[in-house]
N, C-alpha and C. Protein backbone atom coordinates (compact mmCIF):
# COMPACT_ATOMS: atom_id res chain seq x y z
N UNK A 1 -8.95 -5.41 11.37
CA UNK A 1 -9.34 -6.51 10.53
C UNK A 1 -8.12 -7.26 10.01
N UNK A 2 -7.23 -6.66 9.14
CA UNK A 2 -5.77 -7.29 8.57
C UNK A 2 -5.14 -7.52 10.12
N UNK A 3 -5.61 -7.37 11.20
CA UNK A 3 -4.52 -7.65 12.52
C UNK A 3 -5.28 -8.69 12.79
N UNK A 4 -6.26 -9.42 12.58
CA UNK A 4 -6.86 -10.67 13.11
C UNK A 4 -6.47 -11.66 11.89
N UNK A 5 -6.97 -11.27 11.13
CA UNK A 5 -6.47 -12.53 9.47
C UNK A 5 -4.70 -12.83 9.52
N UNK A 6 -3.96 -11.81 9.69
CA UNK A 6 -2.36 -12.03 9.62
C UNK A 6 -1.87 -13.39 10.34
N UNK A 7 -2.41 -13.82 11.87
CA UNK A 7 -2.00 -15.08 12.16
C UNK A 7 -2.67 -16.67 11.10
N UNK A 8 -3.55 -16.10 10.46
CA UNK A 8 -3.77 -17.22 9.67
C UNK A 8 -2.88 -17.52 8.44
N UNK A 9 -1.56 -16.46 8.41
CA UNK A 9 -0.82 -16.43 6.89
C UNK A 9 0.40 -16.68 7.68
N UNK A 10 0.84 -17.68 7.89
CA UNK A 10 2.21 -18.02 8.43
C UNK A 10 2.95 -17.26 7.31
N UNK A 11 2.96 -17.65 6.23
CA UNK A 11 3.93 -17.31 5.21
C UNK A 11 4.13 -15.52 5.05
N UNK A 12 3.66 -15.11 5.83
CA UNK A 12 3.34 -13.68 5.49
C UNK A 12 4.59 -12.97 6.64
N UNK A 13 5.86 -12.74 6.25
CA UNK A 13 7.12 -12.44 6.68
C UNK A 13 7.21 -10.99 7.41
N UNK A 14 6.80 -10.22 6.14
CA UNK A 14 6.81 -8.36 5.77
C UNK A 14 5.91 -8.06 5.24
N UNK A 15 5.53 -7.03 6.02
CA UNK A 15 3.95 -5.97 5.35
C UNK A 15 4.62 -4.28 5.60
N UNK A 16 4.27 -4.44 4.32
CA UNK A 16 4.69 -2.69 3.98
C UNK A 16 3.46 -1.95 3.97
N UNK A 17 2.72 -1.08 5.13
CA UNK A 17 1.90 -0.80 4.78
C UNK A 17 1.99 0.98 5.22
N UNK A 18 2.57 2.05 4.10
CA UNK A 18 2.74 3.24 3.61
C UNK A 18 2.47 3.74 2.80
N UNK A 19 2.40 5.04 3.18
CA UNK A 19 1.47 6.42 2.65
C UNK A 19 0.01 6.14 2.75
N UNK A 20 -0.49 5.91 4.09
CA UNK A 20 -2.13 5.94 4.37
C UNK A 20 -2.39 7.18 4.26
N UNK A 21 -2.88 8.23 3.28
CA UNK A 21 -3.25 9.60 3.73
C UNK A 21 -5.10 9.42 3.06
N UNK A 22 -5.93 10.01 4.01
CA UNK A 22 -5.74 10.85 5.25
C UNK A 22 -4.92 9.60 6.24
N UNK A 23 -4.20 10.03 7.76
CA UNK A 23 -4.25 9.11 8.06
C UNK A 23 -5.07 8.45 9.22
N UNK A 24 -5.12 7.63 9.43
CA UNK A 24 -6.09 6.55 10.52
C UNK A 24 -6.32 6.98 11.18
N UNK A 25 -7.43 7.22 11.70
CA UNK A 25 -7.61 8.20 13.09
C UNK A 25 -7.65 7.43 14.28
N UNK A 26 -8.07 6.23 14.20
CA UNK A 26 -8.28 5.61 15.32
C UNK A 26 -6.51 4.87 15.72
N UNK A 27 -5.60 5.11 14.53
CA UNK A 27 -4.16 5.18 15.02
C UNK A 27 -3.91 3.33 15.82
N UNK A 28 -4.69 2.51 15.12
CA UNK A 28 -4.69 1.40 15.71
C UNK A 28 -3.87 0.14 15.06
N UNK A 29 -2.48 0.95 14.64
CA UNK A 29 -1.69 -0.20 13.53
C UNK A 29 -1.17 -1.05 14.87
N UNK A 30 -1.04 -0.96 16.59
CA UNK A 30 -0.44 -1.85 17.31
C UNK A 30 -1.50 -3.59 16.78
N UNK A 31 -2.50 -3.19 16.56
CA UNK A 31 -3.27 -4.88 16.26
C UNK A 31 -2.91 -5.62 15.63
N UNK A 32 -1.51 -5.20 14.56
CA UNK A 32 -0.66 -5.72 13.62
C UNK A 32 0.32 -6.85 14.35
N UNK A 33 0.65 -6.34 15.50
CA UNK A 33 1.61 -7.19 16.06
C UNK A 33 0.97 -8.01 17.39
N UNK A 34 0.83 -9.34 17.10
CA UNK A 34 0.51 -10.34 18.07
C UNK A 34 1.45 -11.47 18.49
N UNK A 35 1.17 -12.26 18.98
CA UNK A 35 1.92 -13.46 19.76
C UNK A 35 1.88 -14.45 18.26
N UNK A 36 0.93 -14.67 17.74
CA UNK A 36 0.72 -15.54 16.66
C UNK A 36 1.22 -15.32 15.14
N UNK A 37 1.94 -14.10 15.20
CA UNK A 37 1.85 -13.50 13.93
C UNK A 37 3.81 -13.39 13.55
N UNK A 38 4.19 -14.26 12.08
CA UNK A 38 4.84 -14.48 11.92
C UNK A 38 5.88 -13.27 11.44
N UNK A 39 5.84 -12.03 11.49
CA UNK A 39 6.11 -10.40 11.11
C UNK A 39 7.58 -10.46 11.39
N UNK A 40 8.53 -10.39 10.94
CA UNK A 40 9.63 -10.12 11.00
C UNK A 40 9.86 -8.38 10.15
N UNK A 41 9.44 -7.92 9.21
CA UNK A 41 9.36 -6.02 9.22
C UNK A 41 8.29 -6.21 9.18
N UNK A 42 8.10 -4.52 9.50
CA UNK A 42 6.40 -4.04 8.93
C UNK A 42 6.85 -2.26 9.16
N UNK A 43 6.52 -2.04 7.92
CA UNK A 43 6.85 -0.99 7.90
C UNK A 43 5.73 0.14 7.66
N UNK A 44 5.47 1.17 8.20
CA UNK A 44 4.46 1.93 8.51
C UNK A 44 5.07 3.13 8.28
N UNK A 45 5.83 3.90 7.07
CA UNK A 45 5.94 5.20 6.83
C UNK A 45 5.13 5.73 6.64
N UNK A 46 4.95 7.00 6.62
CA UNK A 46 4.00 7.57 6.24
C UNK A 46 2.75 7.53 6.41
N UNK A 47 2.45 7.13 7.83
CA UNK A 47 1.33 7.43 7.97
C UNK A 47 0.73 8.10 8.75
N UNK A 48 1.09 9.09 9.26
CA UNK A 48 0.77 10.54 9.90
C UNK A 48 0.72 9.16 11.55
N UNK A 49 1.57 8.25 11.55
CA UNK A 49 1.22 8.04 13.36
C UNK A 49 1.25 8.83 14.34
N UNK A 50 0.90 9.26 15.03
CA UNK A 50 0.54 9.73 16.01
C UNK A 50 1.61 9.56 17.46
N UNK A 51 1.56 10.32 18.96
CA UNK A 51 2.30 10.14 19.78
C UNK A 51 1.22 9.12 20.37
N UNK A 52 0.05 9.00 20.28
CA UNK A 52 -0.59 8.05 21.34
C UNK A 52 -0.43 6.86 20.49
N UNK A 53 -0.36 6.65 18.66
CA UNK A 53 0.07 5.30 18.00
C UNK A 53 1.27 4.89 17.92
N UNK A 54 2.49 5.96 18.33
CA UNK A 54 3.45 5.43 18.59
C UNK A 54 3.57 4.50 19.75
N UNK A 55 2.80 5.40 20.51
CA UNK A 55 2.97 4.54 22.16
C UNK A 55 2.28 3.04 22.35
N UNK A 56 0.90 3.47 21.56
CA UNK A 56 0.42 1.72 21.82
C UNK A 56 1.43 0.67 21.04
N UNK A 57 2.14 1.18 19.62
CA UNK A 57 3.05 0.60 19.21
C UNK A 57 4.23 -0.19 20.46
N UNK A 58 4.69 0.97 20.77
CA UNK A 58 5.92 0.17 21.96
C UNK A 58 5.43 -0.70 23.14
N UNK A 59 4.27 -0.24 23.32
CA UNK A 59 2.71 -1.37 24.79
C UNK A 59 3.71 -2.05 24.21
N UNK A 60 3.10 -2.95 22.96
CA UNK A 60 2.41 -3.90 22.51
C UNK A 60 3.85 -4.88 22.07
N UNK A 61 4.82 -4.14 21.16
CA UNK A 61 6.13 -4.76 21.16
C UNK A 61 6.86 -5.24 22.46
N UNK A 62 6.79 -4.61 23.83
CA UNK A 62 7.37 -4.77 24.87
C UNK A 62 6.67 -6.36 25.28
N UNK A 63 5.22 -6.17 24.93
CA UNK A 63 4.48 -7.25 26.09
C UNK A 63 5.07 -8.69 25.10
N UNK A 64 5.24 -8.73 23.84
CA UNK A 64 4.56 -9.74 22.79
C UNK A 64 6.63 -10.66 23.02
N UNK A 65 6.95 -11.16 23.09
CA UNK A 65 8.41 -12.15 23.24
C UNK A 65 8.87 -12.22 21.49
N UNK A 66 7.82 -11.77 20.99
CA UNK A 66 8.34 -12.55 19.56
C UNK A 66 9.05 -11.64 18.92
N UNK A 67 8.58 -10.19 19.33
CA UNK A 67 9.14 -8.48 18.97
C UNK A 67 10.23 -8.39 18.54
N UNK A 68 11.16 -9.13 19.59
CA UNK A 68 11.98 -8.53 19.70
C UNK A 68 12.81 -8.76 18.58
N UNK A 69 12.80 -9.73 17.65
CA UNK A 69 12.81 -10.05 16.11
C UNK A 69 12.62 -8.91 15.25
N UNK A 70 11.26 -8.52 15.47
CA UNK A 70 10.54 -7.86 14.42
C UNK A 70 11.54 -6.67 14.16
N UNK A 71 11.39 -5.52 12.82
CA UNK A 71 12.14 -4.51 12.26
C UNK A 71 10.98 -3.36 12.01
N UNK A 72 10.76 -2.89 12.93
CA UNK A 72 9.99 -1.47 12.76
C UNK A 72 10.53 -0.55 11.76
N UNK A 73 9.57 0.05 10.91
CA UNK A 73 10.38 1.44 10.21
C UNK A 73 9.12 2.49 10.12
């Protein structure tokens, strides 16, 4: 849901979004990062990610041109 609304907030730079506990099961923070979406950090400590949410994480940074900007933590 916050991964579809984010391209409508140009102004929206950095999203800190840590300590989700329990955490997400469906492990789906890659929807955060799109072609449209102005994200320069986003930071995701703490949230129990996962090896399969790490991985859709890197999919999704590799495919998107704008990434390579962005500041993962």
């Amino acid at each position: 849901m916050l991964g579809s609304f984010l391209p409508s907030c140009p102004n929206v730079r950095s999203l800190f979004l840590e300590g989700n506990c329990p955490p997400i099961a469906a492990q789906n923070y890659h929807h955060l990062l799109t072609e449209e979406s102005n994200l320069l950090t986003l930071s995701l400590r703490h949230n129990g990610i996962t090896d399969v949410g790490a991985e859709n994480i890197a999919k999704v940074n590799t495919m998107i041109q704008s990434c390579p900007k962005l500041w993962l933590s």
